[in-house]
PDB file of N, CA and C in Angstrom:
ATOM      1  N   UNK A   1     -74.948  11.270  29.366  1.00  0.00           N
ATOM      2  CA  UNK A   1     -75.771  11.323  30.555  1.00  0.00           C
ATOM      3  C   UNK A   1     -76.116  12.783  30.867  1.00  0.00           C
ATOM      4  N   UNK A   2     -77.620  12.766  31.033  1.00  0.00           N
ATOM      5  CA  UNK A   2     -77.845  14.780  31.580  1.00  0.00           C
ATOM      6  C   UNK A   2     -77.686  14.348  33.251  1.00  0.00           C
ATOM      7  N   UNK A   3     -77.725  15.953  33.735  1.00  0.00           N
ATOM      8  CA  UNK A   3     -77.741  16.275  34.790  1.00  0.00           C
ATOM      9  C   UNK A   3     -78.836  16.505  35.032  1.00  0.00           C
ATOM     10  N   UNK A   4     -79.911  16.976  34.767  1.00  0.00           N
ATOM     11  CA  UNK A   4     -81.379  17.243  35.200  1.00  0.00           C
ATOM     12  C   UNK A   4     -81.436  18.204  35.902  1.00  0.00           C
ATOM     13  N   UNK A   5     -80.181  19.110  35.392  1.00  0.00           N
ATOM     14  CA  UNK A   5     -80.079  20.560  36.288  1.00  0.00           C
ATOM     15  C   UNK A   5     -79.960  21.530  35.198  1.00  0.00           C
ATOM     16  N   UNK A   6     -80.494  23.458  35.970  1.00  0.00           N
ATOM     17  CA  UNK A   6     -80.435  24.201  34.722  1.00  0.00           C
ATOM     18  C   UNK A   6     -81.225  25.358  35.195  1.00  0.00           C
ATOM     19  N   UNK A   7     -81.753  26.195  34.585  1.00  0.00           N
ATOM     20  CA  UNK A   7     -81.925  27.755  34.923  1.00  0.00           C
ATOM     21  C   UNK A   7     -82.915  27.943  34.359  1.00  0.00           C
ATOM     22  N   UNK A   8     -83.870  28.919  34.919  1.00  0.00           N
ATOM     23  CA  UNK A   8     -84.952  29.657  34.486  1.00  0.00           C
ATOM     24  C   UNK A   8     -84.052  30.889  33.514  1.00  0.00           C
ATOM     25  N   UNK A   9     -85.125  30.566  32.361  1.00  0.00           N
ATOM     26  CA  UNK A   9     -84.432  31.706  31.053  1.00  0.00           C
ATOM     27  C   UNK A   9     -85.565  32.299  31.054  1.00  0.00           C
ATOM     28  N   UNK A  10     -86.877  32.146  31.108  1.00  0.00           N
ATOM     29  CA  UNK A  10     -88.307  33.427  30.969  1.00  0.00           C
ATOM     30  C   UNK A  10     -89.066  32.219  32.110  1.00  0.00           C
ATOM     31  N   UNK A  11     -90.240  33.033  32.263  1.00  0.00           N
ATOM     32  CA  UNK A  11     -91.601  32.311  33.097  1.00  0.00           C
ATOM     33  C   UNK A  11     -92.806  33.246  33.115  1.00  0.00           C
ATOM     34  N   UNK A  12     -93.501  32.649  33.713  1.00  0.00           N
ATOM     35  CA  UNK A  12     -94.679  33.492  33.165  1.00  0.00           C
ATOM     36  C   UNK A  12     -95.542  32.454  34.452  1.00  0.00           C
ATOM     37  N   UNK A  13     -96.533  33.465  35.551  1.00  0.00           N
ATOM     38  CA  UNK A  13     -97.442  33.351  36.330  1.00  0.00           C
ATOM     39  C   UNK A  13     -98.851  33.256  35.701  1.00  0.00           C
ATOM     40  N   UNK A  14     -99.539  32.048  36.089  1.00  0.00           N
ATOM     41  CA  UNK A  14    -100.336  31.477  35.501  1.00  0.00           C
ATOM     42  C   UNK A  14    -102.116  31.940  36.723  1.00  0.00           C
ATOM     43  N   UNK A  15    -102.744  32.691  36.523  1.00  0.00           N
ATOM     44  CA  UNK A  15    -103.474  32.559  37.749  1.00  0.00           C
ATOM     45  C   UNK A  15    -105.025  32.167  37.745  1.00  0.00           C
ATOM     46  N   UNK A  16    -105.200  31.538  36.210  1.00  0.00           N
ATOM     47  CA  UNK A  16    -106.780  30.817  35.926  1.00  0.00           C
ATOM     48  C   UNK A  16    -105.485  29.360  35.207  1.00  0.00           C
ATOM     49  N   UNK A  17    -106.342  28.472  35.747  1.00  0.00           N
ATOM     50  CA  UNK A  17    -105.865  27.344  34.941  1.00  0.00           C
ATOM     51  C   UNK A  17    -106.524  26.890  34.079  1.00  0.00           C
ATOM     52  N   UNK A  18    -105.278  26.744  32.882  1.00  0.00           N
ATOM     53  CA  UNK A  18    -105.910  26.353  31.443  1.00  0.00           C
ATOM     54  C   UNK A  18    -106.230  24.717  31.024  1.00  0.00           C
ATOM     55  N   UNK A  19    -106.138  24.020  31.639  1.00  0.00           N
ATOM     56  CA  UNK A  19    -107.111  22.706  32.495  1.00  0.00           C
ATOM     57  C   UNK A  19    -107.175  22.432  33.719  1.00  0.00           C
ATOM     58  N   UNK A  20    -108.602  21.489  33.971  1.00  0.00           N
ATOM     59  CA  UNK A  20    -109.129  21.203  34.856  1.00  0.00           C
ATOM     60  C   UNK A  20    -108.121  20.583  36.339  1.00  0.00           C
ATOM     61  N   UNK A  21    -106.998  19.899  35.219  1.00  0.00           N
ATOM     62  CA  UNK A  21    -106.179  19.240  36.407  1.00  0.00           C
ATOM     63  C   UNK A  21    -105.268  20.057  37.267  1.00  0.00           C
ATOM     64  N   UNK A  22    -105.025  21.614  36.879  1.00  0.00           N
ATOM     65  CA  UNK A  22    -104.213  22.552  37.349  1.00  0.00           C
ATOM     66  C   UNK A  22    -105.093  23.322  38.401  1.00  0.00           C
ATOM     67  N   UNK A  23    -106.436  23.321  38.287  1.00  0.00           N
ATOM     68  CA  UNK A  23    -107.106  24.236  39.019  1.00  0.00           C
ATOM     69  C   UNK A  23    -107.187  24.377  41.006  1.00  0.00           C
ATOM     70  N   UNK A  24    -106.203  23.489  41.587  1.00  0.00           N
ATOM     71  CA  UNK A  24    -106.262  23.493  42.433  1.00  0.00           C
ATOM     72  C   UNK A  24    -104.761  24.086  43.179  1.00  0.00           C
ATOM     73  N   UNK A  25    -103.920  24.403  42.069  1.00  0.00           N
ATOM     74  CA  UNK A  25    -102.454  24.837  41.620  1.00  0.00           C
ATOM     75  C   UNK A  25    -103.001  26.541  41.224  1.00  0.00           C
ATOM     76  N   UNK A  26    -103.721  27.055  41.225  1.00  0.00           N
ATOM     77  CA  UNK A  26    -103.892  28.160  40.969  1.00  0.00           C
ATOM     78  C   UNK A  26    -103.492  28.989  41.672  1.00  0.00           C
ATOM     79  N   UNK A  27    -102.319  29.716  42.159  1.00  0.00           N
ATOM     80  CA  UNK A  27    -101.451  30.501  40.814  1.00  0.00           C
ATOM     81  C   UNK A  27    -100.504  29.278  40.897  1.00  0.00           C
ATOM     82  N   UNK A  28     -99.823  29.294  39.534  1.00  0.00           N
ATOM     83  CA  UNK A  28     -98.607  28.413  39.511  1.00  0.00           C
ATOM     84  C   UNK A  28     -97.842  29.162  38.076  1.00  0.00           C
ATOM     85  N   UNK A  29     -96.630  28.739  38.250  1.00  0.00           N
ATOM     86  CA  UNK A  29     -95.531  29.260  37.071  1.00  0.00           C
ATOM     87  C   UNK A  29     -95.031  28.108  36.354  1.00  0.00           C
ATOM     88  N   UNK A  30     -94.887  28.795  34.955  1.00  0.00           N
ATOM     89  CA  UNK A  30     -94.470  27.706  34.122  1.00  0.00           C
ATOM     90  C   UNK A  30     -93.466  28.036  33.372  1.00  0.00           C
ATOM     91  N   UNK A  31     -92.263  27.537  33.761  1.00  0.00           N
ATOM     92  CA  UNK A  31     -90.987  28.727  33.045  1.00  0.00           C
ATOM     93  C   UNK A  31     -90.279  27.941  31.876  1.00  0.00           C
ATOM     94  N   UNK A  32     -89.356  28.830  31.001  1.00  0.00           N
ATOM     95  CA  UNK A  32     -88.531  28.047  29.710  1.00  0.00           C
ATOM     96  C   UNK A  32     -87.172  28.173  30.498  1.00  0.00           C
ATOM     97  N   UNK A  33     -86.781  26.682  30.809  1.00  0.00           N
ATOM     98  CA  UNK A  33     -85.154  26.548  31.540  1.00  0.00           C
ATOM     99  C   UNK A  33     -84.854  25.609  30.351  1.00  0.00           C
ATOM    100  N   UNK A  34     -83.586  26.242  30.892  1.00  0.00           N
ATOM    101  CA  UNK A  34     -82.185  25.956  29.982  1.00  0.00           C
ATOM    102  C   UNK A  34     -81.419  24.869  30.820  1.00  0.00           C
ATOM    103  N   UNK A  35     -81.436  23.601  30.317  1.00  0.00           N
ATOM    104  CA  UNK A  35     -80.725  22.661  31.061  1.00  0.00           C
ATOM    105  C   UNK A  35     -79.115  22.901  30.812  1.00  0.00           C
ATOM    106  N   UNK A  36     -78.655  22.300  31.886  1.00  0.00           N
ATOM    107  CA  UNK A  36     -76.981  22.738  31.748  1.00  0.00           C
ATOM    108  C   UNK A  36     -76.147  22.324  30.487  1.00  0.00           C
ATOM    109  N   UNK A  37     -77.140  21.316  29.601  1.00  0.00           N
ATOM    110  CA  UNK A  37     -76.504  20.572  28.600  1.00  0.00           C
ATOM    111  C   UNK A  37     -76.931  21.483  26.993  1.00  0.00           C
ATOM    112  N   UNK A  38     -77.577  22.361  27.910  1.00  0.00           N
ATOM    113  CA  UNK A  38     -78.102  23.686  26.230  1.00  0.00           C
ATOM    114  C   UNK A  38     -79.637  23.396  25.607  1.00  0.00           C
ATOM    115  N   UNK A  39     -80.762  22.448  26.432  1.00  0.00           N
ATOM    116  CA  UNK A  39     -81.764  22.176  26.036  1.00  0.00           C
ATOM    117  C   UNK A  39     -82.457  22.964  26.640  1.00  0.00           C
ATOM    118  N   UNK A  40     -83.629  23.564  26.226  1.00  0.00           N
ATOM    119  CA  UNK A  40     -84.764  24.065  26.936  1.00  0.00           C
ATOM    120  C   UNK A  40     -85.887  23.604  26.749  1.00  0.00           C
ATOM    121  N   UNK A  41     -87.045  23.634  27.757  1.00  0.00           N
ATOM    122  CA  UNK A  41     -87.944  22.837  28.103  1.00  0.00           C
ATOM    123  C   UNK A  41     -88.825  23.778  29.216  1.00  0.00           C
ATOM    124  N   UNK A  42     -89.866  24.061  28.671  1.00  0.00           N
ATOM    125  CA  UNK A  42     -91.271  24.346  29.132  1.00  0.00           C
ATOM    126  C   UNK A  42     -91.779  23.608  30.175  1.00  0.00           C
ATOM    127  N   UNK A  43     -91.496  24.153  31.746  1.00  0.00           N
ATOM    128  CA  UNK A  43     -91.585  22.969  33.043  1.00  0.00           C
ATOM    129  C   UNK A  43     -92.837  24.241  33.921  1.00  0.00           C
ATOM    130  N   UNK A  44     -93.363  23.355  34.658  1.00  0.00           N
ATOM    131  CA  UNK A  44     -93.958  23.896  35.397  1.00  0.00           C
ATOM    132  C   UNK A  44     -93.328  24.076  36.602  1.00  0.00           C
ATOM    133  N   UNK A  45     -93.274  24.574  37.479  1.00  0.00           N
ATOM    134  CA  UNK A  45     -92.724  25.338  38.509  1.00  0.00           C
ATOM    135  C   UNK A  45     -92.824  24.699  40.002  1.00  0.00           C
ATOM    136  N   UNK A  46     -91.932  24.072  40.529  1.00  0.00           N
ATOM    137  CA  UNK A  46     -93.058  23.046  41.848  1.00  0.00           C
ATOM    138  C   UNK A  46     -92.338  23.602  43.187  1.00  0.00           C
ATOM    139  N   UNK A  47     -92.534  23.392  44.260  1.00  0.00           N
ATOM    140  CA  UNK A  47     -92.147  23.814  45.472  1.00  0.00           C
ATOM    141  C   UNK A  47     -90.911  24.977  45.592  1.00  0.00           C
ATOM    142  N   UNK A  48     -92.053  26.391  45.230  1.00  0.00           N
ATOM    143  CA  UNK A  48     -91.064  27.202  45.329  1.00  0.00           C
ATOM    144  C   UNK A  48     -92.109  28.623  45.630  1.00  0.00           C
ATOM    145  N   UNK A  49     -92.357  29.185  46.434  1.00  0.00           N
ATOM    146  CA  UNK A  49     -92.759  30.659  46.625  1.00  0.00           C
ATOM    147  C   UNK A  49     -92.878  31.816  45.247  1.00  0.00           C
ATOM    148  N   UNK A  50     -93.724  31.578  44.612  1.00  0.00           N
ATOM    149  CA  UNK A  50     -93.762  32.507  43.608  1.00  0.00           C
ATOM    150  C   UNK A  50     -92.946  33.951  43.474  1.00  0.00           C
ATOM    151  N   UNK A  51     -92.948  34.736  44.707  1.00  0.00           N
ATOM    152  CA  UNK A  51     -92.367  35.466  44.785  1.00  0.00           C
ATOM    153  C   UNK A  51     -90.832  35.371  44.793  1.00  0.00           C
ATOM    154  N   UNK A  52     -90.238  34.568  45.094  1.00  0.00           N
ATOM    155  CA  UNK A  52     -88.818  34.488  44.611  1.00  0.00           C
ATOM    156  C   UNK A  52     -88.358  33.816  43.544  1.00  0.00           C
ATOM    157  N   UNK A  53     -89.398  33.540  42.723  1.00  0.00           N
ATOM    158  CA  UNK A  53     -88.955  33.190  41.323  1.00  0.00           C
ATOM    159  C   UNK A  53     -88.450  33.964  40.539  1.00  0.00           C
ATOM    160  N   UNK A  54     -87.058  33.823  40.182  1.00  0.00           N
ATOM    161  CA  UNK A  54     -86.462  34.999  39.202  1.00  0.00           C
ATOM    162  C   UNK A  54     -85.615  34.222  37.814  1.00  0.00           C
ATOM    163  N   UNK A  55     -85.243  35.160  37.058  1.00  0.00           N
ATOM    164  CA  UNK A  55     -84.309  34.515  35.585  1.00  0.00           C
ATOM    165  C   UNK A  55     -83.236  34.380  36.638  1.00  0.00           C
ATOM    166  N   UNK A  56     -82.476  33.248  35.941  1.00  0.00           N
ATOM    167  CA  UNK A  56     -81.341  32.614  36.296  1.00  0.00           C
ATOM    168  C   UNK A  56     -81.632  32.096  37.583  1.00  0.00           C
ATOM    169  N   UNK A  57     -82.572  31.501  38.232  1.00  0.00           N
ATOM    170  CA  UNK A  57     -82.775  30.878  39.250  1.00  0.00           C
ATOM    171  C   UNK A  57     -82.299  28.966  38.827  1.00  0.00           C
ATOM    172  N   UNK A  58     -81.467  28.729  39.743  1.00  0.00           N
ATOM    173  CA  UNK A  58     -80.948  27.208  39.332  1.00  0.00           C
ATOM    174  C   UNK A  58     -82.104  26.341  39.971  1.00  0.00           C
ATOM    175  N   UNK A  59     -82.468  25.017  39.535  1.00  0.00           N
ATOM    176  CA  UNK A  59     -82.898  23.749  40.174  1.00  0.00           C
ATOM    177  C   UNK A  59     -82.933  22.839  39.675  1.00  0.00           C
ATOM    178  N   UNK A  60     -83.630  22.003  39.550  1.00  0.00           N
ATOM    179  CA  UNK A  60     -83.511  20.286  38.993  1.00  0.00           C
ATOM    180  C   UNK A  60     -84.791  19.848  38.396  1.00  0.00           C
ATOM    181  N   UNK A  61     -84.751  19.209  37.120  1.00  0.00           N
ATOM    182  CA  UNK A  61     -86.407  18.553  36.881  1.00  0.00           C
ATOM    183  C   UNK A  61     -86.135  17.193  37.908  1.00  0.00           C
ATOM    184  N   UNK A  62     -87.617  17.459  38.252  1.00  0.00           N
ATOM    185  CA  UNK A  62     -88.474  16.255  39.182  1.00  0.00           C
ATOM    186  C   UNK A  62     -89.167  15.884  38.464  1.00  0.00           C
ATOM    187  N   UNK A  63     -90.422  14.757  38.983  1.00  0.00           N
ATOM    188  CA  UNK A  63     -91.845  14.528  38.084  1.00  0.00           C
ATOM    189  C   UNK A  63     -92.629  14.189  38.929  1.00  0.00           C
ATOM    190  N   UNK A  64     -93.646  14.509  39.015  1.00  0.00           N
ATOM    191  CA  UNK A  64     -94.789  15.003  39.440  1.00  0.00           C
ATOM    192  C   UNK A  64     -96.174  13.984  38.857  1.00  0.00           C
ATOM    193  N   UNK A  65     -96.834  13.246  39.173  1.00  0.00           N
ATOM    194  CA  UNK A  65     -97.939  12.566  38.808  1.00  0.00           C
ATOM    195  C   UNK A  65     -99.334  13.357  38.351  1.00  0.00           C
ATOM    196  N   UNK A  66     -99.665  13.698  37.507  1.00  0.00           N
ATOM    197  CA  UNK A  66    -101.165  14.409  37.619  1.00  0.00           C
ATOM    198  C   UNK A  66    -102.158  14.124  37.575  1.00  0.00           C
ATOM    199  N   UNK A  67    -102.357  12.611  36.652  1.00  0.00           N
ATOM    200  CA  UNK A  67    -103.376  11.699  36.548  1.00  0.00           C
ATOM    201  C   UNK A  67    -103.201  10.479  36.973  1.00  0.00           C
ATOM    202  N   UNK A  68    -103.677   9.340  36.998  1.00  0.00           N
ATOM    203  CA  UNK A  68    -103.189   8.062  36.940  1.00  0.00           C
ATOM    204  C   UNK A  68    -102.298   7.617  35.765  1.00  0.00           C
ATOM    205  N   UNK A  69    -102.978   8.159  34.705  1.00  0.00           N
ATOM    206  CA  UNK A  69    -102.306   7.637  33.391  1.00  0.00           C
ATOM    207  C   UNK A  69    -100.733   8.595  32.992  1.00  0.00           C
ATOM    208  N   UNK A  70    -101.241   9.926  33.423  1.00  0.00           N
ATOM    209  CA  UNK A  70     -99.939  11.188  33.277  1.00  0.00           C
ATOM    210  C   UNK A  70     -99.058  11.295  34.225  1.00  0.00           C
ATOM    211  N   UNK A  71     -97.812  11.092  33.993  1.00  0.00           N
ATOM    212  CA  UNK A  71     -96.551  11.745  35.039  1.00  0.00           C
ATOM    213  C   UNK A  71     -95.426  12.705  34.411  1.00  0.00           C
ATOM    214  N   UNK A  72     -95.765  13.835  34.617  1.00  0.00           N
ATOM    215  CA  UNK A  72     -95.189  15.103  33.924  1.00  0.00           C
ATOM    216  C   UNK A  72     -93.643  15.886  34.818  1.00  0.00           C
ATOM    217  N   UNK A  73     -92.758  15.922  33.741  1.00  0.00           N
ATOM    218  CA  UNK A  73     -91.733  16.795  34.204  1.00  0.00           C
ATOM    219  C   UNK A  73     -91.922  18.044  35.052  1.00  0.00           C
ATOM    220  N   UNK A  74     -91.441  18.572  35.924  1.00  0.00           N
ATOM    221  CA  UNK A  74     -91.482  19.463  36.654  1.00  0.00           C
ATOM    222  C   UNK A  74     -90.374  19.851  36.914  1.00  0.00           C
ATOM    223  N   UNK A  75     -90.016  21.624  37.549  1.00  0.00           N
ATOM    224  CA  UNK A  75     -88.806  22.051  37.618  1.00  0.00           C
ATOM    225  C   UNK A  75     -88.921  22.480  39.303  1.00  0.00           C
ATOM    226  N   UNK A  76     -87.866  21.682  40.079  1.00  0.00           N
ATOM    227  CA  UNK A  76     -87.785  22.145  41.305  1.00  0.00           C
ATOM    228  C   UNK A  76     -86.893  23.224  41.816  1.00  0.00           C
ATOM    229  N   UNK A  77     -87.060  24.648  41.921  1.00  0.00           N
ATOM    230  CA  UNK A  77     -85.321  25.546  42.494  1.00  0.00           C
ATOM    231  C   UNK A  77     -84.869  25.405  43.887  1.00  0.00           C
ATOM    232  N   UNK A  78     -84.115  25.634  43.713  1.00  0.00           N
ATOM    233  CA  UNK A  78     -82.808  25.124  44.731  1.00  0.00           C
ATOM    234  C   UNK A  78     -82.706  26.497  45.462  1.00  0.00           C
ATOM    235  N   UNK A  79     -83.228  26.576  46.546  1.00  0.00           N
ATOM    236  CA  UNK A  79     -83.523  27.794  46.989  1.00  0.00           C
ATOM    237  C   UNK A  79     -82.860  27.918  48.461  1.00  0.00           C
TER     238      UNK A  79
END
């Protein structure tokens, strides 16, 4: 069983979106966390102040709907 918990290891501020469905998310972060179980995973960044986004920041994947057809992982921090 995972925990769905884990840490920002890099990220990177995004401030043109590279599709149409992000463009209203403009700026948004999309960081490589390290789940507590040793996996990493490329999440986008959700209810969190850009400016206090840092490495080793803890939170939890959520999921997030983007289309009707898409419902995408997301990383929430625990702030």
């Amino acid at each position: 069983m995972t925990s769905h918990t884990g840490q920002v290891h890099s990220f990177v501020i995004y401030r043109r979106a590279f599709h149409p469905a992000y463009a209203a998310e403009v700026p948004y972060a999309v960081a490589l966390v390290e789940l507590d179980e040793g996996v990493r995973l490329l999440l986008r960044i959700v209810d969190c102040p850009l400016e206090t986004l840092k490495i080793g920041a803890r939170g939890e994947i959520r999921f997030t709907r983007l289309t009707d057809e898409i419902t995408l992982p997301v990383f929430a921090l625990r702030l």
